[in-house]
PDB file of N, CA and C in Angstrom:
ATOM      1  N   UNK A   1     -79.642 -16.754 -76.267  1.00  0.00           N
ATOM      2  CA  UNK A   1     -79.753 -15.383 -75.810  1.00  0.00           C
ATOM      3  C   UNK A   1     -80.900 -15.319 -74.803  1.00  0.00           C
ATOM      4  N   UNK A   2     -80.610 -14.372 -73.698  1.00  0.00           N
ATOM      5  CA  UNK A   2     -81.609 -14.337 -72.618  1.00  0.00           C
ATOM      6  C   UNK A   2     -82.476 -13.073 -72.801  1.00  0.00           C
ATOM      7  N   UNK A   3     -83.796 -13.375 -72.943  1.00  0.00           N
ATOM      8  CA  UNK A   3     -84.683 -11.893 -73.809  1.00  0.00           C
ATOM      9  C   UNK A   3     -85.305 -11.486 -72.481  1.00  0.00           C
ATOM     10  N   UNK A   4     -85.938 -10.626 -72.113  1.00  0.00           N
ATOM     11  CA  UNK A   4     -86.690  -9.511 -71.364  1.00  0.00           C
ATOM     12  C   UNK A   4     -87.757  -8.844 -72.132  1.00  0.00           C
ATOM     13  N   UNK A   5     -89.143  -9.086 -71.505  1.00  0.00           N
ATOM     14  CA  UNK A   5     -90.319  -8.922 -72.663  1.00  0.00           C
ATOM     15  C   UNK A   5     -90.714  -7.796 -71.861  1.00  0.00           C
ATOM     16  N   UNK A   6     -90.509  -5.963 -71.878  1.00  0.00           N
ATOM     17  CA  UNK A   6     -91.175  -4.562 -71.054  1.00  0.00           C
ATOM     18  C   UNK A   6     -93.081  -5.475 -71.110  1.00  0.00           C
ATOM     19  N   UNK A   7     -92.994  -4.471 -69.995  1.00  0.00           N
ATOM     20  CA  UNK A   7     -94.368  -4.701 -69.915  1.00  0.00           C
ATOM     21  C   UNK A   7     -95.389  -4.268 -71.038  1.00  0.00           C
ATOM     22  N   UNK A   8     -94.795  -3.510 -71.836  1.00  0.00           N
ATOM     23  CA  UNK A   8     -96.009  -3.562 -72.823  1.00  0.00           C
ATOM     24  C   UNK A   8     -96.006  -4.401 -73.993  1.00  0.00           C
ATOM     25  N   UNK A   9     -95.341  -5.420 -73.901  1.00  0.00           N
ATOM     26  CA  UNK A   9     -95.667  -6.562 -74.474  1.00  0.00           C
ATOM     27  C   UNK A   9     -96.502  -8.023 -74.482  1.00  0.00           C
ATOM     28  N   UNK A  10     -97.189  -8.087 -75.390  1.00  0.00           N
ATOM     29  CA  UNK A  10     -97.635  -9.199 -75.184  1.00  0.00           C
ATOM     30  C   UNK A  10     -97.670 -10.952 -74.844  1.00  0.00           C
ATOM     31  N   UNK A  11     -97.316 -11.704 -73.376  1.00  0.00           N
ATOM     32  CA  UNK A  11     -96.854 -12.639 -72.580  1.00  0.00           C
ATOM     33  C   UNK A  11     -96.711 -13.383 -73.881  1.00  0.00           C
ATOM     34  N   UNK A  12     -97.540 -13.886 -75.039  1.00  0.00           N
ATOM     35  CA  UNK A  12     -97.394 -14.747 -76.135  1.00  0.00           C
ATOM     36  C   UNK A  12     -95.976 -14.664 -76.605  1.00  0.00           C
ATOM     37  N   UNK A  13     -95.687 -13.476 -76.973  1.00  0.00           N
ATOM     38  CA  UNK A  13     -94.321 -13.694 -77.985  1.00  0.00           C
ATOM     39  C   UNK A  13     -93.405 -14.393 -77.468  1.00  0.00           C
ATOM     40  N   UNK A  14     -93.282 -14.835 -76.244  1.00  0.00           N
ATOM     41  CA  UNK A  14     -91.966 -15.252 -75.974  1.00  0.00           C
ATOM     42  C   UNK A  14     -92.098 -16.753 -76.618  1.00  0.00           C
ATOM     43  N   UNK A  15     -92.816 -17.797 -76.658  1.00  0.00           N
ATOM     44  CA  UNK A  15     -92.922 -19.129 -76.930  1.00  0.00           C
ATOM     45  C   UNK A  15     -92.536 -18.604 -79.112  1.00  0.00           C
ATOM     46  N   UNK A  16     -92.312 -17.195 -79.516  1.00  0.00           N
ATOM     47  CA  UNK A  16     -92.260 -17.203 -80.892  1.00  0.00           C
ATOM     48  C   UNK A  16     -90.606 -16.706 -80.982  1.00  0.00           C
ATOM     49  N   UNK A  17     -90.077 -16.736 -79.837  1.00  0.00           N
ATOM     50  CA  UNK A  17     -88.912 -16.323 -80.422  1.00  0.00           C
ATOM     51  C   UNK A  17     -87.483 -17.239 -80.079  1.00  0.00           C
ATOM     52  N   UNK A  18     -87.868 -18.532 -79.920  1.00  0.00           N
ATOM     53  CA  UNK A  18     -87.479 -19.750 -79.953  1.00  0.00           C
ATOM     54  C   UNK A  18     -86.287 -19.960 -81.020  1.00  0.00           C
ATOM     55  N   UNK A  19     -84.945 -20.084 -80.835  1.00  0.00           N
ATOM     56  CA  UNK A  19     -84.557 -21.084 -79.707  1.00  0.00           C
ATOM     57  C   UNK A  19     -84.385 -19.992 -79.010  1.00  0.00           C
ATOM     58  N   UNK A  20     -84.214 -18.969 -78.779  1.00  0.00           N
ATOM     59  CA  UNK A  20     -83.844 -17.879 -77.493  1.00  0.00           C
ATOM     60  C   UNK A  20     -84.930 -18.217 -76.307  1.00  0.00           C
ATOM     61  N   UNK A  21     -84.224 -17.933 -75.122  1.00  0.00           N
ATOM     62  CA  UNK A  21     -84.539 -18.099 -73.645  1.00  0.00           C
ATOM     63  C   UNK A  21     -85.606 -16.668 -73.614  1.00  0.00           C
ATOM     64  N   UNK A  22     -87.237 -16.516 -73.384  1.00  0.00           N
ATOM     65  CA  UNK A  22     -87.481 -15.140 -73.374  1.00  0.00           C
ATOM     66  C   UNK A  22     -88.601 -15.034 -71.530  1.00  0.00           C
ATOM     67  N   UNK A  23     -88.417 -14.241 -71.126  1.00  0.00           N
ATOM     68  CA  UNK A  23     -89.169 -14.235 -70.115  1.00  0.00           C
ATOM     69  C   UNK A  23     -89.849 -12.741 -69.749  1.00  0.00           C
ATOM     70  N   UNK A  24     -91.396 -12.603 -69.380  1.00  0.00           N
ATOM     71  CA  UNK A  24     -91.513 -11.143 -69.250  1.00  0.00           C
ATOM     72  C   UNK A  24     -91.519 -10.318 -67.837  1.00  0.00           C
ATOM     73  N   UNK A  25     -91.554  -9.084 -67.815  1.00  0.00           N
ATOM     74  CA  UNK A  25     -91.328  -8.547 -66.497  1.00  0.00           C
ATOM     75  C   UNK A  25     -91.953  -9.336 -65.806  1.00  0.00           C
ATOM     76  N   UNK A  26     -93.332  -9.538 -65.871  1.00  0.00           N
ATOM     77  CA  UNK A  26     -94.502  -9.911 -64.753  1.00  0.00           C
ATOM     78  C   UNK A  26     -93.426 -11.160 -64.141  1.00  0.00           C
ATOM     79  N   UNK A  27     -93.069 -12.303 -65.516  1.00  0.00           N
ATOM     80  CA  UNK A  27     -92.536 -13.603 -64.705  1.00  0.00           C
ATOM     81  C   UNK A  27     -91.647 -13.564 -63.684  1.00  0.00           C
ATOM     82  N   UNK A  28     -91.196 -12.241 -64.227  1.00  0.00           N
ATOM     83  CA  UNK A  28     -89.535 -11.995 -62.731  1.00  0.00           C
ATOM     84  C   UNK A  28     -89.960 -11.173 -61.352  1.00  0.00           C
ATOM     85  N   UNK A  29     -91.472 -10.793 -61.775  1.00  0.00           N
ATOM     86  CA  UNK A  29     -91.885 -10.253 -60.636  1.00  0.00           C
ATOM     87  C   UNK A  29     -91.347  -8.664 -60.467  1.00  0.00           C
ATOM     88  N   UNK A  30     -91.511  -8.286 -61.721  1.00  0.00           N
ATOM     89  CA  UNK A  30     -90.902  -6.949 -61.650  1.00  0.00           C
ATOM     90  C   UNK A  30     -91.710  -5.723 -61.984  1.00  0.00           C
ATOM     91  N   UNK A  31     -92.914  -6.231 -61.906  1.00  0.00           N
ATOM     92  CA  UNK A  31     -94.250  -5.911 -62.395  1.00  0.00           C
ATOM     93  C   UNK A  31     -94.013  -3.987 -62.170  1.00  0.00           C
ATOM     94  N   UNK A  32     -93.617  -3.681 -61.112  1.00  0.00           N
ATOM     95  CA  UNK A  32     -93.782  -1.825 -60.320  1.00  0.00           C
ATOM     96  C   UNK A  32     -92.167  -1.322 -60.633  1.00  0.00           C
ATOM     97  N   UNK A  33     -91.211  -1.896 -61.779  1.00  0.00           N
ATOM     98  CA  UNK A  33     -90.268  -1.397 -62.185  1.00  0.00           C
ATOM     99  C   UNK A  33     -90.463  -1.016 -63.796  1.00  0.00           C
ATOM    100  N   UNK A  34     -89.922   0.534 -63.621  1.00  0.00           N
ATOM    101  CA  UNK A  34     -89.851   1.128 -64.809  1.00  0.00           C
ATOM    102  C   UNK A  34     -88.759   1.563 -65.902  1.00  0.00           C
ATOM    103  N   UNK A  35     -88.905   2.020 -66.589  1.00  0.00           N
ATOM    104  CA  UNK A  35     -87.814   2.517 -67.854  1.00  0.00           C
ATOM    105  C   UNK A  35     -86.129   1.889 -66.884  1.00  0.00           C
ATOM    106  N   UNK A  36     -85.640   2.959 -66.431  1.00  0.00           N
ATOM    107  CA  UNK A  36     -84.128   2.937 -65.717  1.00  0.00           C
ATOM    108  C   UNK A  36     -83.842   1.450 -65.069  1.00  0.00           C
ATOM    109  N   UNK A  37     -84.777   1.565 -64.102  1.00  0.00           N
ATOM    110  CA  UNK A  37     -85.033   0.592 -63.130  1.00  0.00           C
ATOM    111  C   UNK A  37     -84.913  -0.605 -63.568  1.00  0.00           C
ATOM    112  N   UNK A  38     -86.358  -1.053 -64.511  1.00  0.00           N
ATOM    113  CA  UNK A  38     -85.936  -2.239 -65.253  1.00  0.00           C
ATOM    114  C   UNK A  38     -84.832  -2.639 -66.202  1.00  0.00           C
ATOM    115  N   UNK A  39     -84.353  -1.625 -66.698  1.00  0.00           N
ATOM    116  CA  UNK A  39     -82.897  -2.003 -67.224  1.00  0.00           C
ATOM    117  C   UNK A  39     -81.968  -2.397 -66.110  1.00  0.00           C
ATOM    118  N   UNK A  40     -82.017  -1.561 -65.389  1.00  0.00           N
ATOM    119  CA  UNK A  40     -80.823  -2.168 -64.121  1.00  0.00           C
ATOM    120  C   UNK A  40     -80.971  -3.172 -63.867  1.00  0.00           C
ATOM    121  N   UNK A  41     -82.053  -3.449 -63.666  1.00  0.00           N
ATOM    122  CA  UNK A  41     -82.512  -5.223 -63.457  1.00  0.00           C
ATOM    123  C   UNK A  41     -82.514  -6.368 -64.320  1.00  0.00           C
ATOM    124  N   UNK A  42     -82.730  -5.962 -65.572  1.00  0.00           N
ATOM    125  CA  UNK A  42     -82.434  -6.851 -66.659  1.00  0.00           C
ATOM    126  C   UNK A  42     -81.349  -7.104 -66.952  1.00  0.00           C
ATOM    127  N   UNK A  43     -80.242  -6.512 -66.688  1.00  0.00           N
ATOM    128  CA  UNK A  43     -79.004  -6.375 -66.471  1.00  0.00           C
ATOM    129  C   UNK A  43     -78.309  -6.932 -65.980  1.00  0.00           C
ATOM    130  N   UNK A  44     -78.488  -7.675 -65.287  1.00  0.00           N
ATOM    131  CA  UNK A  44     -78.491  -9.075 -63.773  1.00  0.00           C
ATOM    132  C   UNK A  44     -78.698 -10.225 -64.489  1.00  0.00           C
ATOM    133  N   UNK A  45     -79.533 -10.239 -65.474  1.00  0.00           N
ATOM    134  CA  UNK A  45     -79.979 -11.886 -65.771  1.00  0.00           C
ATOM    135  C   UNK A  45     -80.063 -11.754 -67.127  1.00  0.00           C
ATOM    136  N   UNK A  46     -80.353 -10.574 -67.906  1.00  0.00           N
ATOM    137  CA  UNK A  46     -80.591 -11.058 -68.971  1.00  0.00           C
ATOM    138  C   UNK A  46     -80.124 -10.222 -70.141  1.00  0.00           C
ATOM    139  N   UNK A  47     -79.575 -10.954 -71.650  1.00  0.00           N
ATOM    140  CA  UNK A  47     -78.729  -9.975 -72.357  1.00  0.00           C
ATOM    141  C   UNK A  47     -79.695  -8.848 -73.123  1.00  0.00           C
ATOM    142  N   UNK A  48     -80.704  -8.977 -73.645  1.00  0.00           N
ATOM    143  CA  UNK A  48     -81.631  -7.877 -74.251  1.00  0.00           C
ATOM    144  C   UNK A  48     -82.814  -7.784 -73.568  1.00  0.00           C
ATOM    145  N   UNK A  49     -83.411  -6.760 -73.779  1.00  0.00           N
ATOM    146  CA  UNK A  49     -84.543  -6.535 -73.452  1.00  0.00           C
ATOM    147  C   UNK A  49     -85.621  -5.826 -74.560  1.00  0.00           C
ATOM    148  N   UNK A  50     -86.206  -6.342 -74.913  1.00  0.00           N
ATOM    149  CA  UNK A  50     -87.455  -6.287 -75.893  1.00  0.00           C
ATOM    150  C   UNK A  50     -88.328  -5.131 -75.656  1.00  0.00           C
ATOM    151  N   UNK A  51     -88.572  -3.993 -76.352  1.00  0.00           N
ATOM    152  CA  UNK A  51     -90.062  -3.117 -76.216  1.00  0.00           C
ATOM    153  C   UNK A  51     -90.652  -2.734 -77.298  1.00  0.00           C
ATOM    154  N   UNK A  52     -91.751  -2.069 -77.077  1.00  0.00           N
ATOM    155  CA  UNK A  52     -92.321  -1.443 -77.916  1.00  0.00           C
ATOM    156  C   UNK A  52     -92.129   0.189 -77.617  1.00  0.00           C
ATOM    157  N   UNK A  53     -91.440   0.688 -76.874  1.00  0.00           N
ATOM    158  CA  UNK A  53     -91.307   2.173 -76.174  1.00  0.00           C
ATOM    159  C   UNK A  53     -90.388   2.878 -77.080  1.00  0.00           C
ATOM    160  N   UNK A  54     -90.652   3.516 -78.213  1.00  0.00           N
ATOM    161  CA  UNK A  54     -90.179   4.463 -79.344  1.00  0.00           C
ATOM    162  C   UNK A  54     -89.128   5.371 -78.388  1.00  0.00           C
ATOM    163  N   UNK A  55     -90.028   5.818 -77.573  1.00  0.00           N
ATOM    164  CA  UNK A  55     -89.652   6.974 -76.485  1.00  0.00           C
ATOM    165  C   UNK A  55     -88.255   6.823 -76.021  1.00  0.00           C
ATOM    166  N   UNK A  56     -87.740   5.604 -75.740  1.00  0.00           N
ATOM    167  CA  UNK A  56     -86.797   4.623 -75.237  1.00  0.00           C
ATOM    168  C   UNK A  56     -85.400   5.464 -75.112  1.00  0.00           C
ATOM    169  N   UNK A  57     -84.890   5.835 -76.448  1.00  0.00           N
ATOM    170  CA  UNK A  57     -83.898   6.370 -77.315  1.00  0.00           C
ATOM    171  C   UNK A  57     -84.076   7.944 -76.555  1.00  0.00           C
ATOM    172  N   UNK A  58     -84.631   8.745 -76.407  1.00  0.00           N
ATOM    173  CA  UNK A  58     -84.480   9.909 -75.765  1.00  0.00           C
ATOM    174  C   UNK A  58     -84.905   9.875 -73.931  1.00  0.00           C
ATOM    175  N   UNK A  59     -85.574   8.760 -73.178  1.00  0.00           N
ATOM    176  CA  UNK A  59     -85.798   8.812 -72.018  1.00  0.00           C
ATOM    177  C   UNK A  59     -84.308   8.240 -71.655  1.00  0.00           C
ATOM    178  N   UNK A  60     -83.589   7.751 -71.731  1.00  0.00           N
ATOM    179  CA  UNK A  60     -82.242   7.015 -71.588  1.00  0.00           C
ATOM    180  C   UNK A  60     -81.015   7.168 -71.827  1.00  0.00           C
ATOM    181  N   UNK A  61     -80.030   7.270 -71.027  1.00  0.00           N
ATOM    182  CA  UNK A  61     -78.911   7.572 -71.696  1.00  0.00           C
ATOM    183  C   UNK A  61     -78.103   6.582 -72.045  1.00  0.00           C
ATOM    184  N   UNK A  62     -78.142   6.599 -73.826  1.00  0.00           N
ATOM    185  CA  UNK A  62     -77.579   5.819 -74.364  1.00  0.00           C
ATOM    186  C   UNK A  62     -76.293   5.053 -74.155  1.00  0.00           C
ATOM    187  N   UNK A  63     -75.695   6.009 -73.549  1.00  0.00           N
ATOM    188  CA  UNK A  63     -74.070   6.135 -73.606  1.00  0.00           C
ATOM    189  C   UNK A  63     -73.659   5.123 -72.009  1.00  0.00           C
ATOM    190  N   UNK A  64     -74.945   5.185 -71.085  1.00  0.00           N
ATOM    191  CA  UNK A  64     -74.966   4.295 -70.423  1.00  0.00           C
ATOM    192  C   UNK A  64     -75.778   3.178 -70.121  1.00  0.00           C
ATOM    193  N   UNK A  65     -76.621   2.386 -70.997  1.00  0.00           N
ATOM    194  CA  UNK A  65     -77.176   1.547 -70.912  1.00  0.00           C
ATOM    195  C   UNK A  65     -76.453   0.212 -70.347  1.00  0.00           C
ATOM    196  N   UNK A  66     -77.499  -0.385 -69.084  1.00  0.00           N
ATOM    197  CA  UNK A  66     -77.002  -1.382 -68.442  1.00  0.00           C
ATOM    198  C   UNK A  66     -76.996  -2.717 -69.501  1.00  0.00           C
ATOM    199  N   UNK A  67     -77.622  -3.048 -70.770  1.00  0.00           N
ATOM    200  CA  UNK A  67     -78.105  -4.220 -71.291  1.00  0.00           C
ATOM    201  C   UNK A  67     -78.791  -3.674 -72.497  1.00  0.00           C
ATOM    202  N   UNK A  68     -78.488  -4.483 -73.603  1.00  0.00           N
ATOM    203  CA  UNK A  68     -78.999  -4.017 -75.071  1.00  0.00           C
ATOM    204  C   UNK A  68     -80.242  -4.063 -75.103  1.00  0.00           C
ATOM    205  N   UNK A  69     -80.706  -2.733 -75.599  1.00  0.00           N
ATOM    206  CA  UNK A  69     -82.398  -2.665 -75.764  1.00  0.00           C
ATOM    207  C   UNK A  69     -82.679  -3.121 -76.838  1.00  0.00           C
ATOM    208  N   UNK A  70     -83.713  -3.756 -77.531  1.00  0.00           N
ATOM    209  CA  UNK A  70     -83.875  -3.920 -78.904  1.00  0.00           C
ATOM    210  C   UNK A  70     -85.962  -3.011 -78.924  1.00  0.00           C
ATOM    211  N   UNK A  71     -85.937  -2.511 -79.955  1.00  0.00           N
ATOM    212  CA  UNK A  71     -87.302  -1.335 -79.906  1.00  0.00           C
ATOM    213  C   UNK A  71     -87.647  -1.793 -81.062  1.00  0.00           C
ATOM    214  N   UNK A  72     -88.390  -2.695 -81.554  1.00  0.00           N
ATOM    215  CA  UNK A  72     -89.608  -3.159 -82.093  1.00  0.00           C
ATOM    216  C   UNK A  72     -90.577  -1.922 -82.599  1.00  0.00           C
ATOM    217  N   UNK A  73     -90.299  -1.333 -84.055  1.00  0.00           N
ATOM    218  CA  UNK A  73     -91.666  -0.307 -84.523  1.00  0.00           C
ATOM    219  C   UNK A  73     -92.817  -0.896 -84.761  1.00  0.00           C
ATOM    220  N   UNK A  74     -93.572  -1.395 -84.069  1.00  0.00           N
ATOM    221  CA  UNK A  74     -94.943  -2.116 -84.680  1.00  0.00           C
ATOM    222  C   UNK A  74     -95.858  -0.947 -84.323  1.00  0.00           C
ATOM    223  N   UNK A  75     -96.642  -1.114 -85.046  1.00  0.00           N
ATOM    224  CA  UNK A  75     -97.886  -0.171 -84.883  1.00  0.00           C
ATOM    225  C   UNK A  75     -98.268  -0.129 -83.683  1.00  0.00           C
ATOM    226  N   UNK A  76     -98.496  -0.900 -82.770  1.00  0.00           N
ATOM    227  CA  UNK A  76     -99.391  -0.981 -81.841  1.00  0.00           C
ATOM    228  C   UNK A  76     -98.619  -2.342 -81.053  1.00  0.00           C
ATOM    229  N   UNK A  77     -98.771  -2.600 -79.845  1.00  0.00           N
ATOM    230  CA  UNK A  77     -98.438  -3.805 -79.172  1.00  0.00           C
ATOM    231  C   UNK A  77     -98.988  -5.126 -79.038  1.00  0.00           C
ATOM    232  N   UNK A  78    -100.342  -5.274 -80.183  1.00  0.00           N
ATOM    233  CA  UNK A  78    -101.067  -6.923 -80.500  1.00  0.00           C
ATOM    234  C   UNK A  78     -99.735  -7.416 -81.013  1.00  0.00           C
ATOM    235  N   UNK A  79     -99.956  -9.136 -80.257  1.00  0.00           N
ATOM    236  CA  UNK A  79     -99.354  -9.612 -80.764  1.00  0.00           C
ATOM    237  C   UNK A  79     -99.224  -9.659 -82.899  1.00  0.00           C
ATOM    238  N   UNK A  80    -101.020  -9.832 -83.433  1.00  0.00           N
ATOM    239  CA  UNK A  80    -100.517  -9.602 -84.533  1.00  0.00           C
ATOM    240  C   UNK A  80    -100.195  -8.517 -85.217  1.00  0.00           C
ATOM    241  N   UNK A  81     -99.910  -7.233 -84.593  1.00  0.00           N
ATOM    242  CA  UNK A  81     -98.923  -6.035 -85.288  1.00  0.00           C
ATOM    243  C   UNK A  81     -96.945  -6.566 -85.205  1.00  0.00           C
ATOM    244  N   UNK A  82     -96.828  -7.249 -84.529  1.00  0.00           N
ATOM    245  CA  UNK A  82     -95.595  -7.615 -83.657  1.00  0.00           C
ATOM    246  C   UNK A  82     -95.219  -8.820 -84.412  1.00  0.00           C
ATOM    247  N   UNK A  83     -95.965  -9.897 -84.887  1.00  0.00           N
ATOM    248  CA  UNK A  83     -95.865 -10.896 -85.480  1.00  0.00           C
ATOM    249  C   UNK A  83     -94.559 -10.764 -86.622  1.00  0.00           C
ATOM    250  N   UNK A  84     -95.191  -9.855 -87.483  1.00  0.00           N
ATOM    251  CA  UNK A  84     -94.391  -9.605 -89.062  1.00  0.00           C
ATOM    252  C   UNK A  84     -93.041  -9.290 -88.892  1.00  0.00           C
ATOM    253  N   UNK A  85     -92.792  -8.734 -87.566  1.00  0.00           N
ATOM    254  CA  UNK A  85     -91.392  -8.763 -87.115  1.00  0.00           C
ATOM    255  C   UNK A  85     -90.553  -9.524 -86.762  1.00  0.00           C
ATOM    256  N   UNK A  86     -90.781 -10.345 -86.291  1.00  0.00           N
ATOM    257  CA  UNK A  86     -90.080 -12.056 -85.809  1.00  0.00           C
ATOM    258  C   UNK A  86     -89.301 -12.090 -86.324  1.00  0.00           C
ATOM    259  N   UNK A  87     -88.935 -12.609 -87.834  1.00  0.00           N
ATOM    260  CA  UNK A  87     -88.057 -12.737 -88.615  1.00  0.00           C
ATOM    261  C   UNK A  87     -86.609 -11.926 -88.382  1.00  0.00           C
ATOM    262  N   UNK A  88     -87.225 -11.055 -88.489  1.00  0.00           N
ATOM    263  CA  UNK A  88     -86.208  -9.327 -88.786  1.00  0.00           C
ATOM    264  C   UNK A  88     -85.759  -9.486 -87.058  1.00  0.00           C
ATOM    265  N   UNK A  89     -86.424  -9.452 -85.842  1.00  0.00           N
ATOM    266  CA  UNK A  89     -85.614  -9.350 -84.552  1.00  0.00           C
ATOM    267  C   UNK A  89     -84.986 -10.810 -84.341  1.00  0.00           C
ATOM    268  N   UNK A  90     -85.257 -11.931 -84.780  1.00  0.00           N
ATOM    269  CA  UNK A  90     -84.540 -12.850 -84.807  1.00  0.00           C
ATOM    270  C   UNK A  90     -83.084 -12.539 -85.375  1.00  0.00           C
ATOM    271  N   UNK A  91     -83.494 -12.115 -86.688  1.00  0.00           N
ATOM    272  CA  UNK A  91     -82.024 -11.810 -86.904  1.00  0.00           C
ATOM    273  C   UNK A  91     -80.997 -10.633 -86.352  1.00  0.00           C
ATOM    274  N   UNK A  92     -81.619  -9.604 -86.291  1.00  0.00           N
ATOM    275  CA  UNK A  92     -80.875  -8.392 -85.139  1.00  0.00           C
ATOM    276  C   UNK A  92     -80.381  -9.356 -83.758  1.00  0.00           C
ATOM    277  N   UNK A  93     -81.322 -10.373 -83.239  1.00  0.00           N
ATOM    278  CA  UNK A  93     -80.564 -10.771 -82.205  1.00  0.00           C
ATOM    279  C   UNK A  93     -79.025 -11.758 -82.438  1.00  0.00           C
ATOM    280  N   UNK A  94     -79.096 -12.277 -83.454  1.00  0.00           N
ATOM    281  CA  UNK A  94     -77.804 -12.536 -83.769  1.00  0.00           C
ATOM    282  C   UNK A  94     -76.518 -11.913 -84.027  1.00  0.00           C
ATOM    283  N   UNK A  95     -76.636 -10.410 -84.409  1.00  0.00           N
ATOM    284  CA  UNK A  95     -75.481  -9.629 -84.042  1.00  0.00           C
ATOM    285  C   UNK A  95     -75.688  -8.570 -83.144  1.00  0.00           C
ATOM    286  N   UNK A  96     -76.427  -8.307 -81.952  1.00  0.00           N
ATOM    287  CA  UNK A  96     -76.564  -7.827 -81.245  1.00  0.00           C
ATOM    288  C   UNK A  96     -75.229  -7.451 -80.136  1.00  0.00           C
ATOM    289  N   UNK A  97     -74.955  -6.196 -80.279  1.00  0.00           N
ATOM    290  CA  UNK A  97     -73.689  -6.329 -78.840  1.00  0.00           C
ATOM    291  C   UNK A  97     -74.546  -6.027 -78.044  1.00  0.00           C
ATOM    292  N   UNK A  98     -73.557  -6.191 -76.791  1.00  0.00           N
ATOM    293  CA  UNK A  98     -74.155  -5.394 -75.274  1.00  0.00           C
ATOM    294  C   UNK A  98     -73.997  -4.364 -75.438  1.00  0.00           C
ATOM    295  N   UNK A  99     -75.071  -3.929 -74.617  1.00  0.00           N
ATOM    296  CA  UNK A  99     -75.233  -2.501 -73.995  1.00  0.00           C
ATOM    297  C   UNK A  99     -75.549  -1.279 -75.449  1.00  0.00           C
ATOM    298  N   UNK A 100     -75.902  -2.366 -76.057  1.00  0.00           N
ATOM    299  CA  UNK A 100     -76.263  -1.602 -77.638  1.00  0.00           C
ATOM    300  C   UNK A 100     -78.084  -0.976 -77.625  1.00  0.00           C
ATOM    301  N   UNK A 101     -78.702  -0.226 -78.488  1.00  0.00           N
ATOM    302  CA  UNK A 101     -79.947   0.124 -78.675  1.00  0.00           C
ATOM    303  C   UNK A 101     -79.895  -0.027 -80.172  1.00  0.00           C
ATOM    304  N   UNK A 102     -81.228  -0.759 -80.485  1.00  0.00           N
ATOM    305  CA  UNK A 102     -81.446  -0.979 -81.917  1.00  0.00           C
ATOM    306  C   UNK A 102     -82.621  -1.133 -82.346  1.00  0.00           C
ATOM    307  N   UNK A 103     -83.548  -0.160 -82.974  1.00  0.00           N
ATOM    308  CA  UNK A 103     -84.625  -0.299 -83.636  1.00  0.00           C
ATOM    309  C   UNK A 103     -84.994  -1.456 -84.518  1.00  0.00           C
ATOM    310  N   UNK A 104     -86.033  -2.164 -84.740  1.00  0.00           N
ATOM    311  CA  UNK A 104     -86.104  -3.287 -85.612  1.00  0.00           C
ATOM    312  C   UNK A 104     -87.144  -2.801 -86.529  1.00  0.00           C
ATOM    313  N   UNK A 105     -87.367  -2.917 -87.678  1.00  0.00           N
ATOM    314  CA  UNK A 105     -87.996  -2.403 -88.490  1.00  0.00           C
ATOM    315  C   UNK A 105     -88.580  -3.683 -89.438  1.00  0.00           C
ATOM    316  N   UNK A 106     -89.815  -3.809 -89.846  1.00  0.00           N
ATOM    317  CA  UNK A 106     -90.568  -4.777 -91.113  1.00  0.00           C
ATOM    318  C   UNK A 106     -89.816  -4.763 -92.107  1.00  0.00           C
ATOM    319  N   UNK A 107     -89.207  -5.564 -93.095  1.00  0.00           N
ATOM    320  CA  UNK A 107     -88.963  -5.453 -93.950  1.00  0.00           C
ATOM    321  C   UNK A 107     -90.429  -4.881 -95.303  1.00  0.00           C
ATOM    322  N   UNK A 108     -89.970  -4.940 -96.129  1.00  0.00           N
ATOM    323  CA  UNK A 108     -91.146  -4.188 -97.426  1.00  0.00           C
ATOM    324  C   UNK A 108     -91.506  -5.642 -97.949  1.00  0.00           C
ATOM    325  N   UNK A 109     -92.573  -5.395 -98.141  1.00  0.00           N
ATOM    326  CA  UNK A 109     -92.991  -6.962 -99.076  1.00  0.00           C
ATOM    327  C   UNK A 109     -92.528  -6.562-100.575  1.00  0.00           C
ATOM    328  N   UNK A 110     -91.900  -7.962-100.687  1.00  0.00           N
ATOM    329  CA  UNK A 110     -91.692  -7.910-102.088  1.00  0.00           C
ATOM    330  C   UNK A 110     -92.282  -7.513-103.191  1.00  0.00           C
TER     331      UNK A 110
END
């Protein structure tokens, strides 16, 4: 799977979400593209795109999304708020359709 890391993510995660292909805006040089924009563009090369932007789900119209968003609830955008999630978006990326939006959520500790 080809990932898309929004800019408010931290450049680290991508080497954690292995075997998937992950690359972030900055690497594609997309640094001055936003919400719409960068979807249109991610759209071109790559099947999801990764954020932390809650907002996501009401700035966007769902019904036309260029490329599946996946929205990560972490507290905050450190990598270690983001960490405990790995697991859980690893697996959302395995049944992921296109052009889908899907919150990823921590599981509860046992």
């Amino acid at each position: 799977m080809r990932i898309l890391l929004d800019h408010c993510l931290p450049r680290r995660l991508k080497t954690r979400l292995a075997p998937h292909s992950a690359s972030t805006a900055a690497d594609m040089g997309w640094e001055d593209l936003r919400n719409g924009k960068l979807l249109a563009e991610a759209a071109s090369q790559f099947d999801v795109m990764l954020t932390i932007d809650k907002n996501l789900r009401n700035e966007q119209n769902l019904a036309t999304l260029p490329v599946a968003v996946m929205v990560i609830l972490a507290r905050t955008n450190r990598l270690q708020d983001i960490e405990p999630f790995i697991p859980e978006i690893l697996k959302a990326l395995n049944n992921l359709k296109p052009c889908q939006l899907i919150e990823v959520a921590r599981l509860p500790s046992p």
